[in-house]
PDB file of N, CA and C in Angstrom:
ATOM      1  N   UNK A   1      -6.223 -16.787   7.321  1.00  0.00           N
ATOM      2  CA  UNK A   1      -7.080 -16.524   6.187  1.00  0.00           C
ATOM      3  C   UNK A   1      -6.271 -15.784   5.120  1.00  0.00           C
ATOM      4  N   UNK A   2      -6.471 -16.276   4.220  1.00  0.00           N
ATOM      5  CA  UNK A   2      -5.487 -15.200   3.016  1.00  0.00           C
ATOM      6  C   UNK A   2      -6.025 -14.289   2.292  1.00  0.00           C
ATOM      7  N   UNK A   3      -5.545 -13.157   1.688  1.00  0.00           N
ATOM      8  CA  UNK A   3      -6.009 -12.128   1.027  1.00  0.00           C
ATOM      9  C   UNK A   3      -5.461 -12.386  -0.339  1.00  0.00           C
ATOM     10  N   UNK A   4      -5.869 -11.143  -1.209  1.00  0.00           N
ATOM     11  CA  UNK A   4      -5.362 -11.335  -2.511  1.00  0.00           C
ATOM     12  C   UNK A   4      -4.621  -9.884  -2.464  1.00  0.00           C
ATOM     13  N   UNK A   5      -3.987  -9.776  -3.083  1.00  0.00           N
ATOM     14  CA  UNK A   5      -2.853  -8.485  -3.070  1.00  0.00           C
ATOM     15  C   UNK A   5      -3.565  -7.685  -3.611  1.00  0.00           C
ATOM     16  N   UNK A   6      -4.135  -6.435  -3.397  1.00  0.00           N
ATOM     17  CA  UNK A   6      -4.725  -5.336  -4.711  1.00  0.00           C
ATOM     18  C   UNK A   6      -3.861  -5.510  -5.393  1.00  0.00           C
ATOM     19  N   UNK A   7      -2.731  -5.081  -5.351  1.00  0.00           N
ATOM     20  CA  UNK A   7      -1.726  -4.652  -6.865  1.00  0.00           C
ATOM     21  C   UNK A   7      -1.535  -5.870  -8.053  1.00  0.00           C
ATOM     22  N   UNK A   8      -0.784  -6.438  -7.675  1.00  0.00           N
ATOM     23  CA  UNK A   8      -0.320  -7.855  -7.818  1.00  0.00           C
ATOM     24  C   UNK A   8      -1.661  -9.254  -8.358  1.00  0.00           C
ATOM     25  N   UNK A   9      -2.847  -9.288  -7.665  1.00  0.00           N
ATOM     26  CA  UNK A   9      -3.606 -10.062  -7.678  1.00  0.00           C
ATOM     27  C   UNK A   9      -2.805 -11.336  -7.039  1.00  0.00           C
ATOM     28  N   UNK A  10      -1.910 -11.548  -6.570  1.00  0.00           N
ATOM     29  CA  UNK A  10      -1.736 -12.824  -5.421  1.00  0.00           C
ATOM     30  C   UNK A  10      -1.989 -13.211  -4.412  1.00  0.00           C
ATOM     31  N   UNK A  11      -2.562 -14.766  -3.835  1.00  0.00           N
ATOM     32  CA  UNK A  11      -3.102 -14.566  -3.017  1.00  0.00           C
ATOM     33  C   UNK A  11      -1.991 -15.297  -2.229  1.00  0.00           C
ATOM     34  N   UNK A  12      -2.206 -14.400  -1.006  1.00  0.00           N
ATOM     35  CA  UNK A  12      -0.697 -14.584   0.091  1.00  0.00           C
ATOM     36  C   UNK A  12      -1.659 -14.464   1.479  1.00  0.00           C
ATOM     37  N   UNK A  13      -0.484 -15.035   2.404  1.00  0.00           N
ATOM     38  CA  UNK A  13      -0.915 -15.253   3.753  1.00  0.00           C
ATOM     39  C   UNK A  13      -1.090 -13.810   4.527  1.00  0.00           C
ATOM     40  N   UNK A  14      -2.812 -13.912   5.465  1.00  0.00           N
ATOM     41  CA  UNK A  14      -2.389 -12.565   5.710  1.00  0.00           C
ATOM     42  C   UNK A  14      -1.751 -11.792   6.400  1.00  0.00           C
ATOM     43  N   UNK A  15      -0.614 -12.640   7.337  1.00  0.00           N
ATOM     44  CA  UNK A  15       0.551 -12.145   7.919  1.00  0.00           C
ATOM     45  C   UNK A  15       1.493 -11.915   6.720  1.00  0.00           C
ATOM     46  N   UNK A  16       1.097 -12.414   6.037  1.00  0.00           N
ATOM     47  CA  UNK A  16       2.386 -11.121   4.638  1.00  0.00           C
ATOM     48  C   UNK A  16       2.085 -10.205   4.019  1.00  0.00           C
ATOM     49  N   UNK A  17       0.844  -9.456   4.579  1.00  0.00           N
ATOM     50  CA  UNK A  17       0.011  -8.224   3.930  1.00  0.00           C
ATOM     51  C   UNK A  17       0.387  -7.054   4.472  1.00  0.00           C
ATOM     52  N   UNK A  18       0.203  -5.971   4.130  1.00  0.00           N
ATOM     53  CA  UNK A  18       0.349  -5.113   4.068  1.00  0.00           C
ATOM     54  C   UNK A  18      -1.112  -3.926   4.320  1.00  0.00           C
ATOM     55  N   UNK A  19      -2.150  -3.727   4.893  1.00  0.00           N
ATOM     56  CA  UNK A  19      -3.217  -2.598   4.812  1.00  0.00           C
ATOM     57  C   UNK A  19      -3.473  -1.741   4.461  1.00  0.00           C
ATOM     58  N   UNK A  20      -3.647  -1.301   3.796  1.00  0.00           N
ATOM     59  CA  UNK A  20      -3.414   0.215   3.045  1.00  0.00           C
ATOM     60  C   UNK A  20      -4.841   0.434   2.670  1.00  0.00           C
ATOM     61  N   UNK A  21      -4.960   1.987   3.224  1.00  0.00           N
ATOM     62  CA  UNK A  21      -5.801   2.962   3.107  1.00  0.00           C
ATOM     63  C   UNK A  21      -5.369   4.176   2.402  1.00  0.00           C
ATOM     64  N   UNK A  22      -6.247   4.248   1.395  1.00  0.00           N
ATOM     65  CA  UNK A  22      -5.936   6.031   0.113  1.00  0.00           C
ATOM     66  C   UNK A  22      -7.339   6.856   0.341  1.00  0.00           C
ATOM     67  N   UNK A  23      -7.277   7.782   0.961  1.00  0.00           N
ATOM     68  CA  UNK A  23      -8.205   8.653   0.900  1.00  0.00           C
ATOM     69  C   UNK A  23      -8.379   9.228  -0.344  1.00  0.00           C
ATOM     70  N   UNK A  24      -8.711   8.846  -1.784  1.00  0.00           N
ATOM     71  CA  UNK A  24      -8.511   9.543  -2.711  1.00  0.00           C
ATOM     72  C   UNK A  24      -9.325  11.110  -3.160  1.00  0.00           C
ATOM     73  N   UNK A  25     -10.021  11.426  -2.124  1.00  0.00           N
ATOM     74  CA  UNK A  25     -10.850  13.474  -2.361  1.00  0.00           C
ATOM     75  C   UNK A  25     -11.684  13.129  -3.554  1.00  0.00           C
ATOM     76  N   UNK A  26     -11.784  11.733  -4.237  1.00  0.00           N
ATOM     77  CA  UNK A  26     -12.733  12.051  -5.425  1.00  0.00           C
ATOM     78  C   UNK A  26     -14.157  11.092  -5.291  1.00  0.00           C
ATOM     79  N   UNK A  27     -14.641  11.269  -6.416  1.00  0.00           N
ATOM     80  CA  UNK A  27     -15.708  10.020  -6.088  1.00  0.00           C
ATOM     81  C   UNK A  27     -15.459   8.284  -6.178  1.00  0.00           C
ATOM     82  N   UNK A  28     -14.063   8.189  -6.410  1.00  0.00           N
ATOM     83  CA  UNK A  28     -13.693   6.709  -6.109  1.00  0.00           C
ATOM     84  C   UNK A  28     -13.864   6.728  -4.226  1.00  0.00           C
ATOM     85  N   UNK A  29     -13.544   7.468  -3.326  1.00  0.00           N
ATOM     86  CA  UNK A  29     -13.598   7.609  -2.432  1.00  0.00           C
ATOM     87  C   UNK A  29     -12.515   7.217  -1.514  1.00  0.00           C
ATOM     88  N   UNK A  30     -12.771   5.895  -0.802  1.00  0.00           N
ATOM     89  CA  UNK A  30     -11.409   5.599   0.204  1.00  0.00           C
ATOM     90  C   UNK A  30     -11.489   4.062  -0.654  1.00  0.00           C
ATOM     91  N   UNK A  31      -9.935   3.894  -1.009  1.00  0.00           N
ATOM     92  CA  UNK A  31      -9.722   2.984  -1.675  1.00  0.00           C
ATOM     93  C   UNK A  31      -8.971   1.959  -0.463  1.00  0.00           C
ATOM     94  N   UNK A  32      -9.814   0.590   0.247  1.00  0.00           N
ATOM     95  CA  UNK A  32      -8.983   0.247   1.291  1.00  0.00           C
ATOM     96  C   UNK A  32      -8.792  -1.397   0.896  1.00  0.00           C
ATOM     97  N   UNK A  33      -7.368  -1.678   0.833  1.00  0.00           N
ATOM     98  CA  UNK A  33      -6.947  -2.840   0.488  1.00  0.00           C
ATOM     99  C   UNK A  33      -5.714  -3.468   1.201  1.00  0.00           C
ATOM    100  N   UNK A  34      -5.795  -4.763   0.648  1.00  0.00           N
ATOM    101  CA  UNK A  34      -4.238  -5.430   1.307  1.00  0.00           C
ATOM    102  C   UNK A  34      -3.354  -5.379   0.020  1.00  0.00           C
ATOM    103  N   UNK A  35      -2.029  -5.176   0.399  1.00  0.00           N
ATOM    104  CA  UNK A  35      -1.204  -5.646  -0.871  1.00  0.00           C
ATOM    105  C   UNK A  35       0.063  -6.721   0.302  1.00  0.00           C
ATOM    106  N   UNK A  36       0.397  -7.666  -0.736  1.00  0.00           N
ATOM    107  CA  UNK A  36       1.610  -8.338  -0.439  1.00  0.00           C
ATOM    108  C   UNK A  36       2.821  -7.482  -0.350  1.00  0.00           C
ATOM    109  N   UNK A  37       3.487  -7.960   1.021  1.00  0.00           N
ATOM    110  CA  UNK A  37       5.407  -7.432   0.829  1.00  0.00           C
ATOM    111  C   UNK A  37       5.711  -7.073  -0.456  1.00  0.00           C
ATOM    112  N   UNK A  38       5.693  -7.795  -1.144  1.00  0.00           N
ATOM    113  CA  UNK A  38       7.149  -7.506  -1.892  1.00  0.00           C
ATOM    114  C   UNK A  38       6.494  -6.081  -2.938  1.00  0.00           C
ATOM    115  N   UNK A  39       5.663  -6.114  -3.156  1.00  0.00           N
ATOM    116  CA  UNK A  39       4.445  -4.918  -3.783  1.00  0.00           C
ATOM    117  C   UNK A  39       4.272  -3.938  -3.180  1.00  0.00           C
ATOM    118  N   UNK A  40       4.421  -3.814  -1.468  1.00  0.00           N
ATOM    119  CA  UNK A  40       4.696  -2.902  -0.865  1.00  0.00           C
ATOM    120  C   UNK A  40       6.048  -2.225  -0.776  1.00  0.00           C
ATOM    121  N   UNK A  41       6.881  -2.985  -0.773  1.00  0.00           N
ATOM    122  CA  UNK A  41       8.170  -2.779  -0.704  1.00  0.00           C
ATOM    123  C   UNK A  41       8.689  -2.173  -1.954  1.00  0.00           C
ATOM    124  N   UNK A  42       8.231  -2.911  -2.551  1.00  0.00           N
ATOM    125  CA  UNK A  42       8.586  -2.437  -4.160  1.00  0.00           C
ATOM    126  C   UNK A  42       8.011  -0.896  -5.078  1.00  0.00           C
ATOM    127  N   UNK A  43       6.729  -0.725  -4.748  1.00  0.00           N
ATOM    128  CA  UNK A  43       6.226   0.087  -5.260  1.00  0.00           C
ATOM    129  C   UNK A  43       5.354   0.790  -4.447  1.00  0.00           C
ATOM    130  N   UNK A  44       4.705   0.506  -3.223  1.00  0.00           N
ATOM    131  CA  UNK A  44       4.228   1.442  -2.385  1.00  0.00           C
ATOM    132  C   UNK A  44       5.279   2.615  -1.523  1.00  0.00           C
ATOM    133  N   UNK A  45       5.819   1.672  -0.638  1.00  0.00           N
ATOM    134  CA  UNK A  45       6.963   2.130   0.070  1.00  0.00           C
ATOM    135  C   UNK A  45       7.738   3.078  -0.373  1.00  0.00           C
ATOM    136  N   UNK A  46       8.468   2.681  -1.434  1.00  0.00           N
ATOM    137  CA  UNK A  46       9.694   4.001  -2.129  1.00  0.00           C
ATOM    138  C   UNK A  46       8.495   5.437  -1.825  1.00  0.00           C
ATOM    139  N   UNK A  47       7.586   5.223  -2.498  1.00  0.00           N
ATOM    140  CA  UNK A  47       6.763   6.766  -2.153  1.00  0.00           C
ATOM    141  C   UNK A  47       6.393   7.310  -0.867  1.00  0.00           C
ATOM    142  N   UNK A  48       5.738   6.592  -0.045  1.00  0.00           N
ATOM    143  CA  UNK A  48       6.168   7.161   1.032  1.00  0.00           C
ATOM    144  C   UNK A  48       7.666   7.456   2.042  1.00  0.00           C
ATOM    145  N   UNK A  49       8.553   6.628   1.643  1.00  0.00           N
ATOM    146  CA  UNK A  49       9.842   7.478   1.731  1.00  0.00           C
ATOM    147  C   UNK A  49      10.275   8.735   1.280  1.00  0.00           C
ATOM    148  N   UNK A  50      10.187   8.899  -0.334  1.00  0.00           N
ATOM    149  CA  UNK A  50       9.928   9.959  -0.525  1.00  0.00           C
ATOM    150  C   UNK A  50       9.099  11.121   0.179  1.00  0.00           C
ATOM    151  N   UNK A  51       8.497  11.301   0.858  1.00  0.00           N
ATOM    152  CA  UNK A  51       7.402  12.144   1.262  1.00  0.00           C
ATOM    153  C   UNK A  51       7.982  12.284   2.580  1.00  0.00           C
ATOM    154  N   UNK A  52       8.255  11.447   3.548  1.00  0.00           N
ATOM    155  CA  UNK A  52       9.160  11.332   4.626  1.00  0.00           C
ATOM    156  C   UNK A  52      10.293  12.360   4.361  1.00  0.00           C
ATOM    157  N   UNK A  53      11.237  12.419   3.612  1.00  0.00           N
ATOM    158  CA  UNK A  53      12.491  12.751   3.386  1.00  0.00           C
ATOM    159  C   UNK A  53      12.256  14.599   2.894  1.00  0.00           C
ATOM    160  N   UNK A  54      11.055  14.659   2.013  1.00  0.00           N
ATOM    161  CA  UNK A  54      10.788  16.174   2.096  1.00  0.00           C
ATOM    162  C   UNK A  54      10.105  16.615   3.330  1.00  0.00           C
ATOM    163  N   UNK A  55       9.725  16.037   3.951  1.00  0.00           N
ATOM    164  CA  UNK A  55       9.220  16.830   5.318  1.00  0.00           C
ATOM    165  C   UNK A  55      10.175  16.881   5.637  1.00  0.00           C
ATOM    166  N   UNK A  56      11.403  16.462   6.270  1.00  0.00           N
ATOM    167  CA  UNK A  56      12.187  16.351   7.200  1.00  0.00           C
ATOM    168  C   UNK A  56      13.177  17.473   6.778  1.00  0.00           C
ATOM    169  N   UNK A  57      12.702  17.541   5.199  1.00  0.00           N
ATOM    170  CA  UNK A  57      14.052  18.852   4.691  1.00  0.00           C
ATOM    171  C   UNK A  57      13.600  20.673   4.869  1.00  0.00           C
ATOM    172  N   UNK A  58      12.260  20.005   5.133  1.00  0.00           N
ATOM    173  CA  UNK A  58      11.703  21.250   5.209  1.00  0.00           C
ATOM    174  C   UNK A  58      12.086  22.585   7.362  1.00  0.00           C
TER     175      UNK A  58
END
């Protein structure tokens, strides 16, 4: 079955998705979507690396 990417709007297979859950604390609430690889890779990912790399320095 295919999804559509939140970010991106493409619709890709959903073994090329990605799940993502944002608890956002506001009244948007929990923002829960698929995004495609390369959208993850590209622009999700780097940030949670980031965030990885200061814990670890701490």
């Amino acid at each position: 079955m295919p999804e559509t990417c939140g970010i991106c709007g493409e619709t890709v297979p959903f073994d090329a998705t990605v799940h993502t859950v944002i608890h956002t604390h506001s009244e948007a609430g929990v923002l829960d979507a698929y995004v495609c690889r390369p959208c993850y890779e590209e622009r999700l990912g780097p940030m949670f690396e980031r965030i990885d790399t200061q814990e670890q320095s701490h």
